[in-house]
C-alpha atoms as a PDB file:
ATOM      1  CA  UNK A   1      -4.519   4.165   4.423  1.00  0.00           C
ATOM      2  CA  UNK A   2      -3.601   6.837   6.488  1.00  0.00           C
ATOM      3  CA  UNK A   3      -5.993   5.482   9.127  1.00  0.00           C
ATOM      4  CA  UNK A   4      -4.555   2.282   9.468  1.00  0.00           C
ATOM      5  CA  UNK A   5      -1.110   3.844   9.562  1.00  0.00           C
ATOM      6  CA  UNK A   6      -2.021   5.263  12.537  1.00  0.00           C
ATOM      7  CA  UNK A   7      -3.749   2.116  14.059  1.00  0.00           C
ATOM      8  CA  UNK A   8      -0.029   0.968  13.034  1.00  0.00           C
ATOM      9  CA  UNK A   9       1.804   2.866  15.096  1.00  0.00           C
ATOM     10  CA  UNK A  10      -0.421   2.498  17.959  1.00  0.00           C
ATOM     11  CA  UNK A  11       0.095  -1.232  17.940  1.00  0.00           C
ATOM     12  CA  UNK A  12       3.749  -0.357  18.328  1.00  0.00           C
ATOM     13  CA  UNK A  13       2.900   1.918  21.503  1.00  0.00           C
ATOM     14  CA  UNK A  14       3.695   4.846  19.592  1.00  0.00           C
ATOM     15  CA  UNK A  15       1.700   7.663  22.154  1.00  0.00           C
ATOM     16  CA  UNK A  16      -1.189   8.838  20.315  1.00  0.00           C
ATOM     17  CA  UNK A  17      -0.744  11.943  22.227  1.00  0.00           C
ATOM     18  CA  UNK A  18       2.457  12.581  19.656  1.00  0.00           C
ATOM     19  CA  UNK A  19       0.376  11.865  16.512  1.00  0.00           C
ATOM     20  CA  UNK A  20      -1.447  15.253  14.949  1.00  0.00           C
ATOM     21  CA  UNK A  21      -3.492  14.774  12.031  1.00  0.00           C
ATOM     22  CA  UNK A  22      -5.035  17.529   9.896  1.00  0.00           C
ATOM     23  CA  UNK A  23      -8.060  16.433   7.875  1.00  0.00           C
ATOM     24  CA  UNK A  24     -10.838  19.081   6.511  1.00  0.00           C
ATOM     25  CA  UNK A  25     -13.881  16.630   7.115  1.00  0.00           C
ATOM     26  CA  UNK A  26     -15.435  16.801  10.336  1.00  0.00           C
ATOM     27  CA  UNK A  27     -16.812  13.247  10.361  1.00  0.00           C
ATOM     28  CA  UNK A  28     -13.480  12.074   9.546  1.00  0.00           C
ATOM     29  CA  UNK A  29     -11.883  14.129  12.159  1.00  0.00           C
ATOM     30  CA  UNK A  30     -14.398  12.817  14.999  1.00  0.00           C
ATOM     31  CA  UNK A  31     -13.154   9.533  13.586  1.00  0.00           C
ATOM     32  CA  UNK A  32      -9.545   9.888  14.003  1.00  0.00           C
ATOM     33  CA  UNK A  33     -10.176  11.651  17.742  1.00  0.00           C
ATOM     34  CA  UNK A  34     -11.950   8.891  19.102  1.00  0.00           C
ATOM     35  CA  UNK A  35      -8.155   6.950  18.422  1.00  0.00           C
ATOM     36  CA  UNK A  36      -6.768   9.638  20.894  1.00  0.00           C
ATOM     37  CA  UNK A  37      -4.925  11.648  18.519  1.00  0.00           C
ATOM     38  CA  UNK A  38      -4.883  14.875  18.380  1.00  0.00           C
ATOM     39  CA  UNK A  39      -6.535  16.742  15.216  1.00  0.00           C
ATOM     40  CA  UNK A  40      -6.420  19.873  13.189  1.00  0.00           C
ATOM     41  CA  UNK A  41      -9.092  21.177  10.579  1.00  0.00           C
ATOM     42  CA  UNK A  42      -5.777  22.727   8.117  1.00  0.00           C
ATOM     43  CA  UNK A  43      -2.577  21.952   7.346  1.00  0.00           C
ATOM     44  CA  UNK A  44      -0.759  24.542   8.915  1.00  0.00           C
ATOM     45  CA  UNK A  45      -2.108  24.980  12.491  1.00  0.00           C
ATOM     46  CA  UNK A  46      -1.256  21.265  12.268  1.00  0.00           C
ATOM     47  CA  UNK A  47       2.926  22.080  11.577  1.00  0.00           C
ATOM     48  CA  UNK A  48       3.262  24.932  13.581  1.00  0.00           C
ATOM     49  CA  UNK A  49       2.172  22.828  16.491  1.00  0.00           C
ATOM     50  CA  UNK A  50       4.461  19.727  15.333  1.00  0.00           C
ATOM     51  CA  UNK A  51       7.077  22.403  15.166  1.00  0.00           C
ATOM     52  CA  UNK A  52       6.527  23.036  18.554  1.00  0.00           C
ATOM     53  CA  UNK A  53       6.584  19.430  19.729  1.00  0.00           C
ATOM     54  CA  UNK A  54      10.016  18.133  18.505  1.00  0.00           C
ATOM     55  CA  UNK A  55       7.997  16.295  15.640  1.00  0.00           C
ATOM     56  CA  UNK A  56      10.062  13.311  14.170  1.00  0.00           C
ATOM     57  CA  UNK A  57       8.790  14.134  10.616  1.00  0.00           C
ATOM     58  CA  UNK A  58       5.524  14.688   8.492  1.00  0.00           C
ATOM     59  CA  UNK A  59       3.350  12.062   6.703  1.00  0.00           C
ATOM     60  CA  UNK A  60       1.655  12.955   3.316  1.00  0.00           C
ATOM     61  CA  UNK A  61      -1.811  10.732   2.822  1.00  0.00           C
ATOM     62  CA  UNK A  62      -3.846  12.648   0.148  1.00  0.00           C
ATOM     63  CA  UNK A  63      -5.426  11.954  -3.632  1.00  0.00           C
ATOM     64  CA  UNK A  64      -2.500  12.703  -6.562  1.00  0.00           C
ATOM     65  CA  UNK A  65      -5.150  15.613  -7.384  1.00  0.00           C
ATOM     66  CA  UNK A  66      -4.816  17.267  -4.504  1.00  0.00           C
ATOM     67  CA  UNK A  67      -1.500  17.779  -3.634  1.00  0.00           C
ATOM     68  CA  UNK A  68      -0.658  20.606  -4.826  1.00  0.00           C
ATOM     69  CA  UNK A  69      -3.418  22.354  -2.478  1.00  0.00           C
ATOM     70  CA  UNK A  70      -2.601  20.483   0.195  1.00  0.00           C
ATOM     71  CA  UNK A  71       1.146  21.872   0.189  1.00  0.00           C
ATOM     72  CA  UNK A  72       1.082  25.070  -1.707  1.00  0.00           C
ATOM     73  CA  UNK A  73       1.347  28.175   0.588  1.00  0.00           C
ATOM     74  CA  UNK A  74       2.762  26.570   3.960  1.00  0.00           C
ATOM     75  CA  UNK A  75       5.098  27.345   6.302  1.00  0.00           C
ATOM     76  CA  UNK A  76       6.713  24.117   5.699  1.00  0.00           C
ATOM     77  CA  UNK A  77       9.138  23.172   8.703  1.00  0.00           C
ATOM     78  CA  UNK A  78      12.510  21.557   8.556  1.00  0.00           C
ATOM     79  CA  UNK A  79      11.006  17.887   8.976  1.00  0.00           C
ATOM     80  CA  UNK A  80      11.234  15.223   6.685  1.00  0.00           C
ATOM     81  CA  UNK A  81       8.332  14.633   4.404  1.00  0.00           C
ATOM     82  CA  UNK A  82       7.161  10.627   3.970  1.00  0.00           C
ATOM     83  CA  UNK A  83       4.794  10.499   1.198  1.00  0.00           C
ATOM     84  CA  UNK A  84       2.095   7.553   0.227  1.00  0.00           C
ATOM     85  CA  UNK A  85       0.574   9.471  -2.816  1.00  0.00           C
ATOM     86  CA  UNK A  86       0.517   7.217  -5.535  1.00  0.00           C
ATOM     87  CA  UNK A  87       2.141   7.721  -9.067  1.00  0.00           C
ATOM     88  CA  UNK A  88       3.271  11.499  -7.441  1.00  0.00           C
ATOM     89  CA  UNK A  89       7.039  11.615  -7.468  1.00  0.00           C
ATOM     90  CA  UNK A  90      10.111  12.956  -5.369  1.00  0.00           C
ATOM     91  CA  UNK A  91      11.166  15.565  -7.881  1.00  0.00           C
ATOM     92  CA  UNK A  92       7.419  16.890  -8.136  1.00  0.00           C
ATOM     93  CA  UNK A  93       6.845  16.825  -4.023  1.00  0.00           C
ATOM     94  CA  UNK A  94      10.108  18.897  -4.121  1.00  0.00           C
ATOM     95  CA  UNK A  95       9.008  21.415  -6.168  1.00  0.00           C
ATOM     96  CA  UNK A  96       6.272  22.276  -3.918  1.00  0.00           C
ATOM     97  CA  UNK A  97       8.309  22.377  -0.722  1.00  0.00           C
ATOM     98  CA  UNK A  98      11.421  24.518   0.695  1.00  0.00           C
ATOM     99  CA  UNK A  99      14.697  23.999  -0.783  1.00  0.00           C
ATOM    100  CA  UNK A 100      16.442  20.815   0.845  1.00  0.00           C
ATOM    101  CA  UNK A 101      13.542  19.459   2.510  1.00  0.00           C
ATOM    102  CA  UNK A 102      14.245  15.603   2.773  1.00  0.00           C
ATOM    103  CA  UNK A 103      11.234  13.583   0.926  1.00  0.00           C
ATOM    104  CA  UNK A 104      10.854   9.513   0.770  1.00  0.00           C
ATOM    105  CA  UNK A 105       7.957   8.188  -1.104  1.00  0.00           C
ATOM    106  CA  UNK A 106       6.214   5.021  -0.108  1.00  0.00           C
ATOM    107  CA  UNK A 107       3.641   2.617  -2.103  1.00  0.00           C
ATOM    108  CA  UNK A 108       1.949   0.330   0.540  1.00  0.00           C
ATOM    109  CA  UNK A 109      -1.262  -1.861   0.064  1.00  0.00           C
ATOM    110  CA  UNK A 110      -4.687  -2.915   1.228  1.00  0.00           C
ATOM    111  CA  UNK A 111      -3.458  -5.960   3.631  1.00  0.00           C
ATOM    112  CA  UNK A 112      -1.783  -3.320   5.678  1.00  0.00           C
ATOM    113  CA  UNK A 113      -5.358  -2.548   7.131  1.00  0.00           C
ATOM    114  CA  UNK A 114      -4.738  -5.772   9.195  1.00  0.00           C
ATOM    115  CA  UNK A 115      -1.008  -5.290   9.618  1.00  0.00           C
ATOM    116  CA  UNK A 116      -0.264  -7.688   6.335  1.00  0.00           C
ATOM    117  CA  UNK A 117       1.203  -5.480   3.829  1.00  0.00           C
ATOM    118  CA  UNK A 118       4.101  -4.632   2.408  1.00  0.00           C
ATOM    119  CA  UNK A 119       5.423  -1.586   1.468  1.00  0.00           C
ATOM    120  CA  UNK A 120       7.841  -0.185  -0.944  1.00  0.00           C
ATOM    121  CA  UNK A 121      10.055   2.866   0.133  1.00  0.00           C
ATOM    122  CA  UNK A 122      12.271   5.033  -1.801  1.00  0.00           C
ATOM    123  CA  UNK A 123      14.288   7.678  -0.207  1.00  0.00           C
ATOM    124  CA  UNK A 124      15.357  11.288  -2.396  1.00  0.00           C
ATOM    125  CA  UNK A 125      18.797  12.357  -2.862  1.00  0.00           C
ATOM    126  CA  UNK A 126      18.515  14.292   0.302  1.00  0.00           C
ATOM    127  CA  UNK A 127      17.118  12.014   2.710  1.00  0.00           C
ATOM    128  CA  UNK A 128      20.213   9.831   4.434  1.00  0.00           C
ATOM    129  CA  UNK A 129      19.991   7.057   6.796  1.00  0.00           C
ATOM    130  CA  UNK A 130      18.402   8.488   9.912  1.00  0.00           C
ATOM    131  CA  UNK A 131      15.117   9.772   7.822  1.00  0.00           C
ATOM    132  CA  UNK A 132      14.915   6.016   6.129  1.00  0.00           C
ATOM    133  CA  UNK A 133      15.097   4.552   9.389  1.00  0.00           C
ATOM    134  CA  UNK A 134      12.189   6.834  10.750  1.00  0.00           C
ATOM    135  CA  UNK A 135      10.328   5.854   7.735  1.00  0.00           C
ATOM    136  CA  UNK A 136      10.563   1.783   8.414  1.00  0.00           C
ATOM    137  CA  UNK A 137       9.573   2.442  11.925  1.00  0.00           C
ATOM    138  CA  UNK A 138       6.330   4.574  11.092  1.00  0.00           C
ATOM    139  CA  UNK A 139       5.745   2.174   7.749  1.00  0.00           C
ATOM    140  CA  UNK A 140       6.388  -1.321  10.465  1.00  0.00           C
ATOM    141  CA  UNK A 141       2.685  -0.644  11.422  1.00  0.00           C
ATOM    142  CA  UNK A 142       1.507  -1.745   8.182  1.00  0.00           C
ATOM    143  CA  UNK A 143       3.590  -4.911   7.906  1.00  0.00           C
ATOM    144  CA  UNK A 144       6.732  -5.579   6.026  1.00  0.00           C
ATOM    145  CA  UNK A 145       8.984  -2.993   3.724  1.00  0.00           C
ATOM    146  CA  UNK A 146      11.334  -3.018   1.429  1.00  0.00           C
ATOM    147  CA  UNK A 147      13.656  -0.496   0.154  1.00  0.00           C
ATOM    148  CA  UNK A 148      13.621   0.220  -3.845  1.00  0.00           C
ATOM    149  CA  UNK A 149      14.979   2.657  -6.072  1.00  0.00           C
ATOM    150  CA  UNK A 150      11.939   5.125  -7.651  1.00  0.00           C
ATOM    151  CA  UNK A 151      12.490   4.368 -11.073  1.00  0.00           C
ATOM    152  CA  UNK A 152      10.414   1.253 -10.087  1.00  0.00           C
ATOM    153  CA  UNK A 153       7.912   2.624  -7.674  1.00  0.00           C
ATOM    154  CA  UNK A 154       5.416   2.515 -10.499  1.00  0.00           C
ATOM    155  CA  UNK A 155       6.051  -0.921 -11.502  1.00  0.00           C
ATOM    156  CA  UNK A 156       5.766  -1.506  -7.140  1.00  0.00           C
ATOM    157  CA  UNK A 157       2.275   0.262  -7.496  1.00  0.00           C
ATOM    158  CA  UNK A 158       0.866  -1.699 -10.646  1.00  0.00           C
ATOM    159  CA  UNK A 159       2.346  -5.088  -8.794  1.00  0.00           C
ATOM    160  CA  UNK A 160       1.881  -5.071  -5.182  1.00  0.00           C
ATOM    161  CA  UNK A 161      -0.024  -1.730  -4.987  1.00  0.00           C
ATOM    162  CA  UNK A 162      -3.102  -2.751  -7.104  1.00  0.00           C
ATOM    163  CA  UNK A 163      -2.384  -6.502  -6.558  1.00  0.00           C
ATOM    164  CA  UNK A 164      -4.484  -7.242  -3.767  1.00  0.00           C
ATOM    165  CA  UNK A 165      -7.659  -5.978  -6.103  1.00  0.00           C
ATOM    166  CA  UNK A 166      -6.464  -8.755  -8.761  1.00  0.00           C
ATOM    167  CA  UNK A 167      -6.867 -10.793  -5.752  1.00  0.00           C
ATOM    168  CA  UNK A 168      -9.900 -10.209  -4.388  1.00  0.00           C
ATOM    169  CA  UNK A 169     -11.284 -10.960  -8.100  1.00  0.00           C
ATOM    170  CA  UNK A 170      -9.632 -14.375  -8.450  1.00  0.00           C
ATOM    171  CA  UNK A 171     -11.365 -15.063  -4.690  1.00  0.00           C
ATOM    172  CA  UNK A 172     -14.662 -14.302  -5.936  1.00  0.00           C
ATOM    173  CA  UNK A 173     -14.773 -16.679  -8.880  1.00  0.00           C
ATOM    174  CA  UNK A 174     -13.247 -19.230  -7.143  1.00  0.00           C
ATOM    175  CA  UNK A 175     -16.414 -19.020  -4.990  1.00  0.00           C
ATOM    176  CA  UNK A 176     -18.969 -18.180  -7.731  1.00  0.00           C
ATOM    177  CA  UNK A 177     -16.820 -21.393  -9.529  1.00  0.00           C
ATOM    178  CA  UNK A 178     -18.305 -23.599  -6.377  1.00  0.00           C
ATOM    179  CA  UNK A 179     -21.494 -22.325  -6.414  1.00  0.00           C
ATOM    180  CA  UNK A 180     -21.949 -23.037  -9.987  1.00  0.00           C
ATOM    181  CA  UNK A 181     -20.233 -26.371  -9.344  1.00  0.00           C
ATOM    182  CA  UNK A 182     -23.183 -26.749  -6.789  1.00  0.00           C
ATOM    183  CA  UNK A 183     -21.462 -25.794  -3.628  1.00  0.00           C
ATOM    184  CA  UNK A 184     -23.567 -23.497  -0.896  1.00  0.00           C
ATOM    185  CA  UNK A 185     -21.796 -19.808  -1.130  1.00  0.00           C
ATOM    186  CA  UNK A 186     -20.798 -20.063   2.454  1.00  0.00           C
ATOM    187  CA  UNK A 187     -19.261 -23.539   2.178  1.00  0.00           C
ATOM    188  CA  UNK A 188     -17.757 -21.758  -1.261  1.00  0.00           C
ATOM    189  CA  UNK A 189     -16.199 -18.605   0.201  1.00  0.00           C
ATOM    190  CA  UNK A 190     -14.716 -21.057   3.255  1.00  0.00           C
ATOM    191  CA  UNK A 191     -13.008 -23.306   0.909  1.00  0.00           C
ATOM    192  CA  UNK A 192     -11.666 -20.459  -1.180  1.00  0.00           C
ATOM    193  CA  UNK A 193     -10.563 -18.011   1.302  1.00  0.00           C
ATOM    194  CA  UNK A 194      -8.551 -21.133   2.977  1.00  0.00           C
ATOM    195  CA  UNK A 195      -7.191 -22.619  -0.532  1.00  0.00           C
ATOM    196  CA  UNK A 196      -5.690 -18.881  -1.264  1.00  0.00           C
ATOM    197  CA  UNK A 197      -4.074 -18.361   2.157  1.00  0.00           C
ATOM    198  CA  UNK A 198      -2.650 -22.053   2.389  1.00  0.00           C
ATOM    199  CA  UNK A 199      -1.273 -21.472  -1.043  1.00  0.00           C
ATOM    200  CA  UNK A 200       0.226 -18.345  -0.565  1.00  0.00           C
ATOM    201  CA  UNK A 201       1.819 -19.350   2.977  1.00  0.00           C
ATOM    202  CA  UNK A 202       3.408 -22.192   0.852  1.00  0.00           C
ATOM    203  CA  UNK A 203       4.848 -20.366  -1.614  1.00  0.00           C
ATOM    204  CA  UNK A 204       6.219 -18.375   1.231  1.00  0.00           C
ATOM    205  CA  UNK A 205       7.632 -20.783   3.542  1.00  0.00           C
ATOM    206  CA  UNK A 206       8.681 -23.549   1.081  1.00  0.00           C
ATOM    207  CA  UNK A 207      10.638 -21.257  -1.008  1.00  0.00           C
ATOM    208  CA  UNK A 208      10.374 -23.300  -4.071  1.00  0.00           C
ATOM    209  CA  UNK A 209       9.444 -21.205  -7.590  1.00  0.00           C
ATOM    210  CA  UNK A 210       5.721 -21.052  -8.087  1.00  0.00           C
ATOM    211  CA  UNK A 211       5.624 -23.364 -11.022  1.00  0.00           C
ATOM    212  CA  UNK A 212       7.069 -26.590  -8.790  1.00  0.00           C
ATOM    213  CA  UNK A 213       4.492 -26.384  -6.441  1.00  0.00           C
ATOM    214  CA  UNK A 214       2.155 -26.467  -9.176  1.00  0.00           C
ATOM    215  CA  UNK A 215       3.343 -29.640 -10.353  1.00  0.00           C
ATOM    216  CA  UNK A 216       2.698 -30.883  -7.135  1.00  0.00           C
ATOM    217  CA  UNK A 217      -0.670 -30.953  -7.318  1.00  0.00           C
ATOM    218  CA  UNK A 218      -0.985 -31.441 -11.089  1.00  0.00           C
ATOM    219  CA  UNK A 219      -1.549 -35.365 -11.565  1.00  0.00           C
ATOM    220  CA  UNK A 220      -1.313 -36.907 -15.009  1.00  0.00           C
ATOM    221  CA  UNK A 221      -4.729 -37.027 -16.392  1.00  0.00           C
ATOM    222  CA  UNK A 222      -6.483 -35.761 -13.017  1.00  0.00           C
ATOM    223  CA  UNK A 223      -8.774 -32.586 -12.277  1.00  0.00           C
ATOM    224  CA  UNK A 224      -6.219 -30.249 -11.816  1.00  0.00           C
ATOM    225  CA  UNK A 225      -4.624 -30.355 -15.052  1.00  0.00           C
ATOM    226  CA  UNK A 226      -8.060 -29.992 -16.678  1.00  0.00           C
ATOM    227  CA  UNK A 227      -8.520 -26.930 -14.812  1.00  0.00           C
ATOM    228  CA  UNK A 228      -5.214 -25.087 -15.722  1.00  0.00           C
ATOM    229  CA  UNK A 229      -5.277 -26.333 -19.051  1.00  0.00           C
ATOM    230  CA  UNK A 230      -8.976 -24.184 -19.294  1.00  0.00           C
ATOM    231  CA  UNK A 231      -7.450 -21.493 -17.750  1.00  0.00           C
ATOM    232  CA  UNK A 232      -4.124 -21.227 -20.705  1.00  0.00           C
ATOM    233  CA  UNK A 233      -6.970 -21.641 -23.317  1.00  0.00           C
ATOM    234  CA  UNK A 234      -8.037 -18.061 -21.934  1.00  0.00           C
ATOM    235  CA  UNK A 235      -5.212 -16.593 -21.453  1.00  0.00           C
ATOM    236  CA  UNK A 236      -5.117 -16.479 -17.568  1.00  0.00           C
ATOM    237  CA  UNK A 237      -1.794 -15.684 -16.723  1.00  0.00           C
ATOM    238  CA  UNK A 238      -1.203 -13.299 -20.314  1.00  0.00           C
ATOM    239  CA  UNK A 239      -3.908 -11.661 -18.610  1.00  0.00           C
ATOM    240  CA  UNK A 240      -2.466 -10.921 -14.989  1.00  0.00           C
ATOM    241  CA  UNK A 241       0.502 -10.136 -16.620  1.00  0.00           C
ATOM    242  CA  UNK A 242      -1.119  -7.200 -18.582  1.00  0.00           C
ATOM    243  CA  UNK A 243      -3.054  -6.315 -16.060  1.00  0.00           C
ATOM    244  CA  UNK A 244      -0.016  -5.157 -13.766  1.00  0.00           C
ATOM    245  CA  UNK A 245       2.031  -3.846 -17.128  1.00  0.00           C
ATOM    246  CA  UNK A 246      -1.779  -1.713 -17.645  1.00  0.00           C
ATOM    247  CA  UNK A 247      -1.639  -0.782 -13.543  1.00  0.00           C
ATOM    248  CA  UNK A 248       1.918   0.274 -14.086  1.00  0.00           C
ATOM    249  CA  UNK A 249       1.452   2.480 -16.929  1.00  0.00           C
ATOM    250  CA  UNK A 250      -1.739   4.155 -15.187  1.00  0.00           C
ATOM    251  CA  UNK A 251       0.667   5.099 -12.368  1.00  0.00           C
ATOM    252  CA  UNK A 252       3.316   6.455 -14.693  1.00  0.00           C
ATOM    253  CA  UNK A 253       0.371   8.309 -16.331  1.00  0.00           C
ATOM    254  CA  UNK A 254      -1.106   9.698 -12.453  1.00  0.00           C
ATOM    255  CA  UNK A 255       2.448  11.103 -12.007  1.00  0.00           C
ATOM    256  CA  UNK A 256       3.118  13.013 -15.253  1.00  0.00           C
ATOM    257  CA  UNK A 257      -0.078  14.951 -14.318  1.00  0.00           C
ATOM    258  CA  UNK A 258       1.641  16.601 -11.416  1.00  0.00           C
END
């Protein structure tokens, strides 16, 4: 994720020459030089040299696991700290940072790889309105965002964060659906990938609820109604349901481990 933040802000004509990254991998750092910015092997060769640079603020794109490491110790300068750890909260980011240092948590999601995500943000007691506004234009990059309060950043997480996966699965047996239905998997994949992305657009543009649409296509007695009437006997939408409620609580769980 943090990579395609910073494909992101290129897009936007941010100057890679103002983007420093610190990353202990080698390969990864190669990587991440080869988009012109400029990269450190630890954390805090990276912030004394954003210090130095009149640095806008700092970006925080690590595993829950490892963030205590990652900020324990440093020299931590008076920039604002944007965070896209998942489940890890305000209050425990805090704790591991100076007094008053302004933290804002974000939960964005796989689409934002091609610039079609969209990303919650939550601001801490105290960030104001110049740090959110620095946060929307870094978190543009990766498509739309919304402001929420944290108390629902882990529902945010189990909905739109790990949404895209539940995605991806429904796409796949709607193709392995037409190939058992006798369809070629290329022809399969075409006419799935197209029926998901019309449908979605539609619920998007026509701003009618979900359900009319479905009515739409539902004729008395036809194939459609068949099909959805299969899919209740499972337990199809119980099932997405719990899934996100099961997401959710797994974030909740990631962030009482700090």
């Amino acid at each position: 994720m943090a990579t395609a933040l910073i494909k992101g802000l290129l897009k936007q004509n941010y100057p890679a020459a103002r983007i420093y990254v610190s990353d202990p991998d080698p390969a990864r750092r190669q990587i991440l030089a080869e988009l012109g910015v400029e990269t450190f092997s630890a954390n805090q060769p990276m912030l004394d040299a954003l210090t130095t640079s009149g640095a806008e603020g700092v970006v925080l794109a690590v595993k829950p696991q490892v963030v205590p490491e990652a900020l324990t110790g440093l020299n931590y300068p008076d920039l604002p700290l944007l965070s896209i750890v998942a489940g890890y909260s305000i209050a425990g980011l805090e704790e591991l940072l100076p007094a008053g240092t302004k933290v804002l948590r974000a939960m964005p999601n796989t689409p934002a790889l091609i610039g079609e995500g969209i990303t919650a943000l939550t601001l801490g007691s105290k960030s104001g309105a110049s740090e959110e506004a620095w946060a929307e234009k870094i978190l543009r990059g990766l498509g739309r965002v919304v402001v929420v309060p944290e108390n629902l950043m882990n529902a945010v997480t189990g909905l739109s964060g790990s949404g895209p996966g539940y995605v991806y699965l429904f796409i796949e047996a709607l193709i392995d659906g037409g190939v058992l239905a006798g369809l070629p998997r290329t022809l399969a994949r075409e006419l799935a990938v197209a029926t998901v992305l019309g449908s979605a657009r539609l619920v998007a543009e026509a701003q009618e609820h979900p359900a009319v649409l479905r009515d739409m296509v539902t004729s008395p007695g036809g194939t459609t109604i068949a099909g959805l009437a299969h899919l209740e006997r499972e337990g199809f939408a119980g099932q997405v349901m719990t899934a996100v409620l099961a997401a959710t609580e797994r974030a909740r769980a990631l962030g009482e481990k700090e």
